[in-house]
Protein backbone atom coordinates (compact mmCIF):
# COMPACT_ATOMS: atom_id res chain seq x y z
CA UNK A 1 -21.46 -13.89 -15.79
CA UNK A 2 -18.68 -16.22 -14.97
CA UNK A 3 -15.72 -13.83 -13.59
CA UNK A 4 -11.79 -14.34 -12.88
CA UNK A 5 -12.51 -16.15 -9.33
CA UNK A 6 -13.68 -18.99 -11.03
CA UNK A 7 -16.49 -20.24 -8.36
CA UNK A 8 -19.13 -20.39 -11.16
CA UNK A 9 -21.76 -18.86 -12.91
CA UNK A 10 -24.26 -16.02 -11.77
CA UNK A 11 -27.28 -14.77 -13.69
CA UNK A 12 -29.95 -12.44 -13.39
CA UNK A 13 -33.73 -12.28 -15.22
CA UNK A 14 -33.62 -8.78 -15.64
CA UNK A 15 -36.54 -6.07 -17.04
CA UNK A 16 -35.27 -3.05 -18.37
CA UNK A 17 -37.29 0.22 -19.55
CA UNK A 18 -37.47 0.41 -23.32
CA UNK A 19 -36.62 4.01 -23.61
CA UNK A 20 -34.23 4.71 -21.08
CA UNK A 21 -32.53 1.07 -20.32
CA UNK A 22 -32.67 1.81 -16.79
CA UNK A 23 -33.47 -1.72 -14.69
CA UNK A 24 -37.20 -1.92 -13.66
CA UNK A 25 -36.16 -4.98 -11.55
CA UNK A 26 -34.67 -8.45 -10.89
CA UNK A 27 -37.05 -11.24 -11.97
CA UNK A 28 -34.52 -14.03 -10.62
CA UNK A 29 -31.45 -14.77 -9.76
CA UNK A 30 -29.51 -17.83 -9.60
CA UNK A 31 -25.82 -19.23 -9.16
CA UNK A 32 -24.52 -22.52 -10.03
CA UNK A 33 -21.09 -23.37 -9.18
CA UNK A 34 -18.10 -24.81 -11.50
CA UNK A 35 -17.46 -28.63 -10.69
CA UNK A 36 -13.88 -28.65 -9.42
CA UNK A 37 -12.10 -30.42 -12.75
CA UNK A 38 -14.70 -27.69 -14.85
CA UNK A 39 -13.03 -25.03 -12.64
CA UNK A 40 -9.19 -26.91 -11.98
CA UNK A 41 -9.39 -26.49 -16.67
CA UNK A 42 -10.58 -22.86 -16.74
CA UNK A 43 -7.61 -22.14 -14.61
CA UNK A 44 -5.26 -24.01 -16.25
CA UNK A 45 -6.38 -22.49 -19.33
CA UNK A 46 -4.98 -19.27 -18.49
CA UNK A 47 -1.72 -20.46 -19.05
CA UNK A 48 -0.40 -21.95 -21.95
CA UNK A 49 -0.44 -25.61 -22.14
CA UNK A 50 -0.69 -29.38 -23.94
CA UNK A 51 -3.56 -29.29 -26.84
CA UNK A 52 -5.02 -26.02 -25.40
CA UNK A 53 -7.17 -25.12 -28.87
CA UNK A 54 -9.00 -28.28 -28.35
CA UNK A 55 -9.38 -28.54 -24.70
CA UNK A 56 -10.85 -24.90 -25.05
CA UNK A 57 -13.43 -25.42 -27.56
CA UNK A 58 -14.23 -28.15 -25.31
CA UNK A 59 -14.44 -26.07 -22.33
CA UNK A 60 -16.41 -23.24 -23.71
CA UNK A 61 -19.30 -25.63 -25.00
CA UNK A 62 -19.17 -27.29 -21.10
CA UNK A 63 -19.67 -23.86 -20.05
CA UNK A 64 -22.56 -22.86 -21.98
CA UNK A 65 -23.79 -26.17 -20.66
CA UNK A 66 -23.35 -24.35 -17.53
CA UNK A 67 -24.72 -21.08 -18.61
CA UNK A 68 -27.83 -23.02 -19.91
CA UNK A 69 -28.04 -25.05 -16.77
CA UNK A 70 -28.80 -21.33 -15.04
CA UNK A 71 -30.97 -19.92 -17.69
CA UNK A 72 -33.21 -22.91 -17.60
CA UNK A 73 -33.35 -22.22 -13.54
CA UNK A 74 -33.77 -18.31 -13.41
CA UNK A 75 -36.62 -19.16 -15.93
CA UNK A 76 -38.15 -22.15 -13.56
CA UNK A 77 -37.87 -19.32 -10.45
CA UNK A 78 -39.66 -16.65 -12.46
CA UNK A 79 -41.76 -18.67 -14.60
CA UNK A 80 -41.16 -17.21 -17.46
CA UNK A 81 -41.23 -18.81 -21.09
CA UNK A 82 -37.89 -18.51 -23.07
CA UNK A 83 -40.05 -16.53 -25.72
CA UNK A 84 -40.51 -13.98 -23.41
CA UNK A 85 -36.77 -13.19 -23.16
CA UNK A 86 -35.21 -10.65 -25.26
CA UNK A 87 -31.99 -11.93 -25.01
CA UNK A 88 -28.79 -13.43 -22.85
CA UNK A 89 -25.81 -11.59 -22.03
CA UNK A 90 -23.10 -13.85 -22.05
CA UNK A 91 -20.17 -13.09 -21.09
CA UNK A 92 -17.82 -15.78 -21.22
CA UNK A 93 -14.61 -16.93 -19.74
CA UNK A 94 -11.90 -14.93 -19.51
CA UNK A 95 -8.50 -16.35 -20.17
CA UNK A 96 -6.21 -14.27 -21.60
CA UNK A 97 -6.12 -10.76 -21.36
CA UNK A 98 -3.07 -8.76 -23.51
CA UNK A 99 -5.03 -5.44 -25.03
CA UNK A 100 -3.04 -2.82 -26.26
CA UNK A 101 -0.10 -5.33 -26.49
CA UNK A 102 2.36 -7.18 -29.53
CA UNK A 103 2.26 -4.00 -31.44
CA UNK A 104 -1.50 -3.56 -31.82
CA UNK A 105 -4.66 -4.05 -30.80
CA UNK A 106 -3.30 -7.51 -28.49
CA UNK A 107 -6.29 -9.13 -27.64
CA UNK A 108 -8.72 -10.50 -24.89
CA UNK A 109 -9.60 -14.22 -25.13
CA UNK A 110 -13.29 -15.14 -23.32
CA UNK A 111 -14.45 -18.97 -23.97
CA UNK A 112 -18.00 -18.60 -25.13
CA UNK A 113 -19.91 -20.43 -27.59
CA UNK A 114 -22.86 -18.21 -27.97
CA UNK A 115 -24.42 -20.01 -31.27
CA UNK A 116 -24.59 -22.87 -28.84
CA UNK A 117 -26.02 -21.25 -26.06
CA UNK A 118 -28.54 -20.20 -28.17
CA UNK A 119 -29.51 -23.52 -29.65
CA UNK A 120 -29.47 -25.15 -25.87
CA UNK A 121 -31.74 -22.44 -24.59
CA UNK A 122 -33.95 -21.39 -27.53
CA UNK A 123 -33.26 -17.76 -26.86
CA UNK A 124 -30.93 -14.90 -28.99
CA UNK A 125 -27.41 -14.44 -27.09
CA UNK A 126 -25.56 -11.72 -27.13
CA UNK A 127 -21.73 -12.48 -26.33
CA UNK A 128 -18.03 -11.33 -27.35
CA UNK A 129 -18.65 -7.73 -26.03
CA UNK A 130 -14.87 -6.62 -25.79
CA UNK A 131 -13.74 -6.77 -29.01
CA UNK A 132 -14.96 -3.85 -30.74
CA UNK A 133 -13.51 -1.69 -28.15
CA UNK A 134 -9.82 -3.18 -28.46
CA UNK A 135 -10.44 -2.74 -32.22
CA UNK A 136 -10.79 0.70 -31.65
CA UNK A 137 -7.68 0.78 -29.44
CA UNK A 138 -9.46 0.98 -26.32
CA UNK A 139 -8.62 -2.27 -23.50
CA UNK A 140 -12.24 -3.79 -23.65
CA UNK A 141 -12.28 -3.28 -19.68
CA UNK A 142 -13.45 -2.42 -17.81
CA UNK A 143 -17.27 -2.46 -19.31
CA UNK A 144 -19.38 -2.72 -16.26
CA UNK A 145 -18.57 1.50 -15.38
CA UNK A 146 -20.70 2.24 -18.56
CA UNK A 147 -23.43 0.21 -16.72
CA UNK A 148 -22.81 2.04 -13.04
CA UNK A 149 -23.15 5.09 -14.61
CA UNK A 150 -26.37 4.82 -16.83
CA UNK A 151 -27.79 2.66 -13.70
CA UNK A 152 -26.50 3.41 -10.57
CA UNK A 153 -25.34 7.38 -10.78
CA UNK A 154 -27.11 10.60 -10.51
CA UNK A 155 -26.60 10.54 -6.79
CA UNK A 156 -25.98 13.91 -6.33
CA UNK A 157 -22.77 13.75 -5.11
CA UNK A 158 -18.93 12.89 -6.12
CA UNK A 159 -19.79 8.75 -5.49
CA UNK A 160 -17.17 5.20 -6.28
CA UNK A 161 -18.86 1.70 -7.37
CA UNK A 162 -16.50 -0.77 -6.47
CA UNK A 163 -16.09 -4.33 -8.15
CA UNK A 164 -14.32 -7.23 -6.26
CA UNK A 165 -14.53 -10.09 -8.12
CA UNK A 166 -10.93 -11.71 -8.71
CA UNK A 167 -9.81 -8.17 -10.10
CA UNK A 168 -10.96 -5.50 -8.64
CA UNK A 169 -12.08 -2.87 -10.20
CA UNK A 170 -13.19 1.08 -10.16
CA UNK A 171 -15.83 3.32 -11.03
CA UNK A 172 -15.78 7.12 -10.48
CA UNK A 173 -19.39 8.95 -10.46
CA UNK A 174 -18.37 12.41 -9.80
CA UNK A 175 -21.32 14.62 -9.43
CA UNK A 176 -20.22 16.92 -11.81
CA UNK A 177 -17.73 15.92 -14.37
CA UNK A 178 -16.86 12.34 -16.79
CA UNK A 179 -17.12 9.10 -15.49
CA UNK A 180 -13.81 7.58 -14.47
CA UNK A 181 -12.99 3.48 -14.20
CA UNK A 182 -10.34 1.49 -14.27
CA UNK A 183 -8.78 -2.14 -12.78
CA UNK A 184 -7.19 -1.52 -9.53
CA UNK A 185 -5.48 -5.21 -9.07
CA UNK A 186 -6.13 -8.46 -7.23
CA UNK A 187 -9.57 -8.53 -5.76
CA UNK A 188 -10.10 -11.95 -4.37
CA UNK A 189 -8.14 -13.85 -7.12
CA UNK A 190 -4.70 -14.11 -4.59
CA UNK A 191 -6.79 -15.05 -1.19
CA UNK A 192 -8.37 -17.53 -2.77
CA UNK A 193 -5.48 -19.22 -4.29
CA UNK A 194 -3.67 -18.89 -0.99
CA UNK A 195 -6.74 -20.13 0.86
CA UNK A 196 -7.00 -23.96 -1.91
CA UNK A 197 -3.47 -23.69 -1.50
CA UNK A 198 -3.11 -23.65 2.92
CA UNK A 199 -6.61 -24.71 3.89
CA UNK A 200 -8.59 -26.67 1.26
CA UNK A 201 -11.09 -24.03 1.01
CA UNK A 202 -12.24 -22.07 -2.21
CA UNK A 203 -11.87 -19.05 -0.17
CA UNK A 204 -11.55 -17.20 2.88
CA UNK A 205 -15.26 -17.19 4.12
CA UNK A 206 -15.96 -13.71 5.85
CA UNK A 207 -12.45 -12.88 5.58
CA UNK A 208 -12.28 -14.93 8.72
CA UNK A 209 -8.79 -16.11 8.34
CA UNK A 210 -7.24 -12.83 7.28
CA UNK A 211 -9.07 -11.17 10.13
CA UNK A 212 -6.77 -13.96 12.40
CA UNK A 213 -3.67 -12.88 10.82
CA UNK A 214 -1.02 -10.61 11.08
CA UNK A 215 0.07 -8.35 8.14
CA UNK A 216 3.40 -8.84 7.14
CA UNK A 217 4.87 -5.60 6.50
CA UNK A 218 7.82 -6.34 4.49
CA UNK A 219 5.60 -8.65 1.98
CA UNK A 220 2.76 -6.09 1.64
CA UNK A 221 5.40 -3.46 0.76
CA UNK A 222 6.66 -5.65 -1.97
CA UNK A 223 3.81 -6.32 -3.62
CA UNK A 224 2.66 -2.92 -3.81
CA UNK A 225 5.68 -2.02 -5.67
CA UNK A 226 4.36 -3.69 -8.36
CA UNK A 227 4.22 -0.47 -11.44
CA UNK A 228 0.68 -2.01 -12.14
CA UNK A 229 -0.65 -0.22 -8.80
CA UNK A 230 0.81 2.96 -9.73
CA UNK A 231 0.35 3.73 -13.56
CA UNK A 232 -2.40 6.39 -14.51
CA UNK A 233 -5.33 4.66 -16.39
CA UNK A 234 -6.97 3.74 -19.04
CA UNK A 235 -5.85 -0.05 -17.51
CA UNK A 236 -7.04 -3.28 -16.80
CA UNK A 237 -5.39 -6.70 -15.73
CA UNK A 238 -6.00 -10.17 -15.13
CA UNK A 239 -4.16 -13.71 -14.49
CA UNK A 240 -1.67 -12.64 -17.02
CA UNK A 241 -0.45 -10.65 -14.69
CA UNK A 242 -1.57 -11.53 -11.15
CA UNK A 243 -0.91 -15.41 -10.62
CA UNK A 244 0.44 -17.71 -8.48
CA UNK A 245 4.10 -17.17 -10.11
CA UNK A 246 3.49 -13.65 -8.93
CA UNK A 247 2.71 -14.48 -5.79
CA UNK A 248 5.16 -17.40 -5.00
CA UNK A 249 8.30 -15.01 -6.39
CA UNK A 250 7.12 -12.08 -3.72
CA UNK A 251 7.04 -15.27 -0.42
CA UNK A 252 10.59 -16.41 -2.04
CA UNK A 253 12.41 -12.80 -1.68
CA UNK A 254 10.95 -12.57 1.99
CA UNK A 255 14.10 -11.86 4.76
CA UNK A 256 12.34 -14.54 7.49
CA UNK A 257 10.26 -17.37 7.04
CA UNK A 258 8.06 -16.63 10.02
CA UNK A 259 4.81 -16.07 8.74
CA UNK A 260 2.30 -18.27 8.89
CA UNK A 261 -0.65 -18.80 6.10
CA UNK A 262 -3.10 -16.64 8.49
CA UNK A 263 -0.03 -13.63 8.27
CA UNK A 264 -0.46 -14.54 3.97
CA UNK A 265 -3.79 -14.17 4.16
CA UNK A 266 -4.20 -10.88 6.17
CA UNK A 267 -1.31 -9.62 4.21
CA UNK A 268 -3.21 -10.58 0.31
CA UNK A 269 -6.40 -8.75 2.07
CA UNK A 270 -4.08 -5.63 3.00
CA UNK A 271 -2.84 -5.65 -0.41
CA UNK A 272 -6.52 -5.73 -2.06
CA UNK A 273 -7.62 -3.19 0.83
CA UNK A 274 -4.81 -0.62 -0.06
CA UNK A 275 -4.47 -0.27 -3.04
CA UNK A 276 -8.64 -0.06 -3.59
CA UNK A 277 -8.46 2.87 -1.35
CA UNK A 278 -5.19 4.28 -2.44
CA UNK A 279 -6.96 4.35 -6.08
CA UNK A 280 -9.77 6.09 -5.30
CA UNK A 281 -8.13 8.67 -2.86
CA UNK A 282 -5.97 9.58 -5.96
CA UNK A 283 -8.03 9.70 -8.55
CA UNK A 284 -11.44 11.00 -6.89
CA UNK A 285 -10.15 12.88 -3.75
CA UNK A 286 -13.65 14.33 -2.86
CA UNK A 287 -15.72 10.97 -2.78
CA UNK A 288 -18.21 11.25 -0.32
CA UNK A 289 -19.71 7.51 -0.86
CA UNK A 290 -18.43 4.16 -1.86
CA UNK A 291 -20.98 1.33 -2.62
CA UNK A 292 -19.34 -2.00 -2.77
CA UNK A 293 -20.50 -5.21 -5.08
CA UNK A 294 -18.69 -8.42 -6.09
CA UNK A 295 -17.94 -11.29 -4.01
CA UNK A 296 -15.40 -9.02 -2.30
CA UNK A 297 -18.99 -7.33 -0.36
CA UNK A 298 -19.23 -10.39 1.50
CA UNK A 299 -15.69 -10.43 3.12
CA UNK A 300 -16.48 -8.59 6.49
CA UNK A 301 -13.28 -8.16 6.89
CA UNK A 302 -12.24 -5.99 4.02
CA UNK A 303 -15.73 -3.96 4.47
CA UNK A 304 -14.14 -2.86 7.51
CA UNK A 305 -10.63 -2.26 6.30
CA UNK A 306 -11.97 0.03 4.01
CA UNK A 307 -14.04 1.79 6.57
CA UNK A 308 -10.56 2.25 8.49
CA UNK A 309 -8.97 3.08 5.61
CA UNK A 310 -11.59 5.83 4.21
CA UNK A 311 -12.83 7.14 7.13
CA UNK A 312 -14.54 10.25 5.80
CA UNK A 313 -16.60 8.03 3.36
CA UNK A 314 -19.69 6.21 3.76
CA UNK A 315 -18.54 2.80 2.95
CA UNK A 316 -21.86 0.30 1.83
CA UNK A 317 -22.56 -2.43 -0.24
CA UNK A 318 -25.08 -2.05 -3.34
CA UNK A 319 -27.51 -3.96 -0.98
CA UNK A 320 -28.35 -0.35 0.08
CA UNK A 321 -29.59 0.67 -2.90
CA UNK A 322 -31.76 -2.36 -4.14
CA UNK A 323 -29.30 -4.25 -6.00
CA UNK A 324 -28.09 -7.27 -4.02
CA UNK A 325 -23.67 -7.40 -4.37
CA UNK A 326 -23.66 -10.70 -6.18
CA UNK A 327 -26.20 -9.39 -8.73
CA UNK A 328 -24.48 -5.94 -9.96
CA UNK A 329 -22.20 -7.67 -12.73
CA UNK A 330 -24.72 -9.92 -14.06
CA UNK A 331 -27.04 -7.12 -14.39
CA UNK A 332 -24.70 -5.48 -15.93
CA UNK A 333 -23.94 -7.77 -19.04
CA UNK A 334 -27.54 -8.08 -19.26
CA UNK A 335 -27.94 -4.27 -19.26
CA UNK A 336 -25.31 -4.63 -22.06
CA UNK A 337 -27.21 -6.76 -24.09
CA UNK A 338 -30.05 -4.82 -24.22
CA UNK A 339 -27.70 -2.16 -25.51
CA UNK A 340 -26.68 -3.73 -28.00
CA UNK A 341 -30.38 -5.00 -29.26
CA UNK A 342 -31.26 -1.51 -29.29
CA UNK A 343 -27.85 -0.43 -31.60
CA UNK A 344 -26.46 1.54 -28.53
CA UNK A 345 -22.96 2.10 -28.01
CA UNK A 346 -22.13 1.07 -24.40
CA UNK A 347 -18.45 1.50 -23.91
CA UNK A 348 -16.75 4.62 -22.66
CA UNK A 349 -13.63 5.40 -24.52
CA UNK A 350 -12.35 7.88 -21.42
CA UNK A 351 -12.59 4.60 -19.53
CA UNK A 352 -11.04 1.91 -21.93
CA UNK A 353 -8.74 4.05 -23.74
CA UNK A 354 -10.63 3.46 -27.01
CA UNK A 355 -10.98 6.49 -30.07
CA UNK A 356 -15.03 6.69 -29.50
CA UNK A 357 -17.84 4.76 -28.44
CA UNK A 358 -18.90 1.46 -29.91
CA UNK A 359 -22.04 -1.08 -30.36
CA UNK A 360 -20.43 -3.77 -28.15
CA UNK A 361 -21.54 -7.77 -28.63
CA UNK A 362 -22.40 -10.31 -31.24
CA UNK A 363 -25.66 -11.49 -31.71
CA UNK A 364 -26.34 -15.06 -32.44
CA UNK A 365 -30.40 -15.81 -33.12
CA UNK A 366 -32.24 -18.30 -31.43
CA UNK A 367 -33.41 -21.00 -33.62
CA UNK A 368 -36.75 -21.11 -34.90
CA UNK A 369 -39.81 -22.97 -32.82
């Protein structure tokens, strides 16, 4: 998995129970970050630009370099033949995302080569899991709630999972009741383009700065008039929408130029903060317990925002439950995989808007011996 906060590539060896696709366990787990030109043209790739067909063929086979580069390791830390693999989950690059949009199905753009990947690595890759939902009129996000559900629920109370990558988003486990998901905003996208921007950092380590900071009232308020915050799902967002445009435009209609980047900073980690816990107050009132994943788990200082913010809930990460934070999405694309091997549709139309369920991925076979 490769997510919207571009610091590189996490992936999991995963074993899964035949009949019941519930994880038996993590074999290994590895991360390898994005070069900073591999990153600096992912980025710019969200945006339109000079030659952008060619330079992102070009950057989806450099990322299934990079995807291979992490297979080959998880495989080295397990050791574990490739024939003993099933499959890889691949998710891709995301770098557009417009579903629902241009009167039709829009469409969701993830670089991803997967007939390569499977040639590099010698094993059958599963990738291009969103389309078949926007096909069927449904956003193709967010997937991983499918995975929460099926994996992480059944706890016997009205329970949250949420995701901070660069977007954050949602799940809903009510104890009794349909699951419930849904992009809430910026996760970490916004601090960590304000922390390359101020401090030459990829991002705010421990939430360290922001914790320094003051928030800035007036800004926060503006950006959380943004309609995005307060429209009822199905939805889901990305760097279409939240950008550094975005963020530039709110600094430029400030009444005083006082703050300084530590104010930005607490004020971006407000914003994620808020409207996590405004979303979940709203939509799942009687929550009793919120477990946390994402690179958003490892921010102290938004762990204990939202344990000021929620105070009747038992904020955690998914640490407590076996399943290390930076592990959940990976596991989760693998998960989906495996779905899709078996013919099993893993989407949840009340989740992505979509008419009914569907088989999600493309399979591409690994080459023979």
């Amino acid at each position: 998995m490769s997510g919207t906060s571009l610091d590189g590539v996490d992936g999991v060896l995963a074993e899964f129970d035949d009949l019941t696709l519930r994880p038996v366990g993590v074999l290994a787990h590895a991360h390898r970050g994005f070069a900073p030109d591999q990153a600096a043209e992912l980025l710019a790739l969200n945006t339109s630009g000079n030659d952008e067909l060619h330079r992102a063929a070009l950057a989806a086979n450099r990322l299934m370099q990079t995807y291979a580069d992490v297979v080959t390791q998880l495989l080295a830390l397990a050791d574990c033949r490739p024939d003993a693999v099933a499959a890889i989950g691949a998710h891709g690059q995301t770098v557009r995302h417009r579903p629902q949009a241009f009167s039709g199905p829009g469409y969701t753009v993830q670089l991803v080569n997967g007939a390569l990947l499977a040639e590099l690595t010698g094993i059958s890759t599963v990738c291009d899991f969103r389309s078949a939902d926007l096909a069927a009129g449904g956003q193709g996000a967010p997937l991983v709630p499918a995975f929460h559900a099926a994996c992480l629920g059944n706890a016997g109370q009205d329970a949250a999972v949420l995701n901070v990558g660069g977007i954050a988003n949602l799940t809903l486990l009510p104890a009794l009741g349909p699951v419930g998901g849904f992009d809430t905003g910026p996760g970490n996208l916004l601090m960590d383009l304000w922390c390359r921007r101020t401090q030459g950092q990829p991002y705010d380590a421990s939430g360290a700065i922001a914790a320094s900071g003051q928030v800035d009232s007036e800004l926060l308020q503006r950006m959380m008039a943004e309609p995005f915050f307060a429209a009822a799902p199905p939805k889901s967002t990305g760097r279409d929408q939240f950008h550094a445009a975005w963020l530039d435009h709110h600094l430029a209609t400030l009444s005083t130029l006082s703050h300084g980047p530590a104010d930005v900073m607490a004020t971006l980690a407000e914003l994620t903060a808020r409207t996590t816990a405004d979303a979940l107050q709203r939509h799942l009132p009687s929550v009793r317990r919120l477990l946390v994943c994402g690179g958003g788990a490892f921010n102290d200082h938004l762990m204990r925002r939202w344990g000021a913010l929620l105070p009747t809930i038992d904020v955690d990460t998914t640490q407590t439950i076996g399943i290390p934070a930076d592990q959940v999405e990976a596991l989760a694309f693998a998960w989906l995989a495996a779905c899709r091997l078996q013919g099993r549709p893993a989407s949840l139309p009340g989740v992505t808007g979509a008419r009914a369920a569907r088989v999600l991925g493309a399979v591409y076979a690994a080459p023979p011996p």
